[in-house]
Protein backbone atom coordinates (compact mmCIF):
# COMPACT_ATOMS: atom_id res chain seq x y z
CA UNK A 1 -23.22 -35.25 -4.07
CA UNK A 2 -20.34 -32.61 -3.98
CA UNK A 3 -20.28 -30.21 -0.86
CA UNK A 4 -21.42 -26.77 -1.81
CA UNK A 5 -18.38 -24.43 -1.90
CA UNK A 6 -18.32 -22.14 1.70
CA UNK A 7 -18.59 -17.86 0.99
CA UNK A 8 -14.95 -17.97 1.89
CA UNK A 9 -14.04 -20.30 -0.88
CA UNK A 10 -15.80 -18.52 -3.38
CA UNK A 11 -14.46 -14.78 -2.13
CA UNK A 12 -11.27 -17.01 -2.46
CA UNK A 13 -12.07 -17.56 -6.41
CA UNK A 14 -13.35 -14.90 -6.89
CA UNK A 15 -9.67 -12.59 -5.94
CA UNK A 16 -8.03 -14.90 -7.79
CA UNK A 17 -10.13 -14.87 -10.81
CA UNK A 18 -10.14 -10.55 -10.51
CA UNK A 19 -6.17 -11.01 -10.49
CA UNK A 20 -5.66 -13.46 -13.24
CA UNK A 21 -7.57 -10.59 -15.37
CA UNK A 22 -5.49 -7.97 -14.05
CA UNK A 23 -2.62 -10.00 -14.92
CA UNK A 24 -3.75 -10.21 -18.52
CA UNK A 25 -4.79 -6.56 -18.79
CA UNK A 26 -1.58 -4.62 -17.26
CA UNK A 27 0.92 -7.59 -17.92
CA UNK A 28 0.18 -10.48 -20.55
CA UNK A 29 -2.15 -8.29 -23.19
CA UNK A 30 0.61 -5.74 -23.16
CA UNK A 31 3.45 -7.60 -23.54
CA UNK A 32 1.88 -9.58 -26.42
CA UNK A 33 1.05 -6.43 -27.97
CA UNK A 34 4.49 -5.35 -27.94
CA UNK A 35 5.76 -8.23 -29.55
CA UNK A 36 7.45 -9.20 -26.28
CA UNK A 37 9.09 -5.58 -25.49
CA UNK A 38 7.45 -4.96 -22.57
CA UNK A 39 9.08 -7.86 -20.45
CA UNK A 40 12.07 -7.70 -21.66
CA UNK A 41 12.69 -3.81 -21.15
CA UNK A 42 11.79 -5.00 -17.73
CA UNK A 43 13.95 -7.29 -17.14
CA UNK A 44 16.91 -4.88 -18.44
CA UNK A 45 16.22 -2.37 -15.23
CA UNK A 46 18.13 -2.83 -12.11
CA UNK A 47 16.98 -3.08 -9.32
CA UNK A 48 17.12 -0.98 -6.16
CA UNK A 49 19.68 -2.21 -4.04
CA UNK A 50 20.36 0.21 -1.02
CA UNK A 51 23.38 0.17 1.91
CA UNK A 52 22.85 2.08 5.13
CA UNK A 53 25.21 2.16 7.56
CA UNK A 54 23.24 2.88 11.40
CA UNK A 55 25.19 3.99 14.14
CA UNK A 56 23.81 3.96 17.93
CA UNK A 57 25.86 3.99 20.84
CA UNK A 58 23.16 1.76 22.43
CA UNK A 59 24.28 -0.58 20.10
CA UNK A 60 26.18 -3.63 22.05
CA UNK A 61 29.69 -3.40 20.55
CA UNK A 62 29.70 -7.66 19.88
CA UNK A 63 27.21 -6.42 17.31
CA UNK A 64 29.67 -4.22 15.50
CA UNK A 65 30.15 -5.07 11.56
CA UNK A 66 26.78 -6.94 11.49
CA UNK A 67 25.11 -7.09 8.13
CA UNK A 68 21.84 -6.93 8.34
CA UNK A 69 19.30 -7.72 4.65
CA UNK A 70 15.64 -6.59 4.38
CA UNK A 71 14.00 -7.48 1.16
CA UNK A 72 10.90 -6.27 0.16
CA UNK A 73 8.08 -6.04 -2.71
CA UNK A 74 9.93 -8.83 -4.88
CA UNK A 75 6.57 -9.45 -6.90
CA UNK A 76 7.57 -12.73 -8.46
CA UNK A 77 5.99 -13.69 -11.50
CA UNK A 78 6.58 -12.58 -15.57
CA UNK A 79 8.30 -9.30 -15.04
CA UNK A 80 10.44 -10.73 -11.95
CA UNK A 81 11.00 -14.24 -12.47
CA UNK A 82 12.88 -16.48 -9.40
CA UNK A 83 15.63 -16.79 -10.70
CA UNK A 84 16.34 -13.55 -11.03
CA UNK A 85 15.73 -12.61 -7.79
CA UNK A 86 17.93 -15.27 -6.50
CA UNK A 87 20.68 -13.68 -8.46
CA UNK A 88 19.57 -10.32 -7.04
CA UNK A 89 20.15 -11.56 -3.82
CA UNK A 90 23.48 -13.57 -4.10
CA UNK A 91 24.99 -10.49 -5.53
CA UNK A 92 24.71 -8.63 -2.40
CA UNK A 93 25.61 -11.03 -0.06
């Protein structure tokens, strides 16, 4: 007899059923409707890449010249695939 799925399974399916649709509405259906124009004009942007230089004097001095990366909101997926954001990332190393 299979075990009944728990509410937190099926909440579970249930987001990722929501998002699959909301993939196909905003990103799939679109993109196929554009004959494949909507990904690839995408793709084509750069990306935000930003370089602040912070200055403290409670800073300890063996810290001085140390690079410091924050990456953020890299949705992964059709419009950002992994590779890409590998390259992102090895570029501003």
């Amino acid at each position: 007899m299979p075990r009944s799925q728990s509410k937190q399974e099926r909440k579970r399916k249930g987001k990722y059923r929501r998002a699959k649709i909301r993939h196909f509405l905003f990103t799939i259906g679109p993109n196929r409707i554009s004959g494949g124009r909507m990904i690839r004009r995408h793709l084509d942007q750069e990306v935000a890449v930003r370089e602040i230089d912070i200055a403290s004097p409670l800073w300890p001095a063996a810290f001085d010249g140390l690079r410091i990366g924050h990456v953020t909101d890299f949705h992964l997926g059709d419009l950002l695939p992994v590779e890409k954001a590998v390259e992102i990332g090895r570029a501003h190393v």
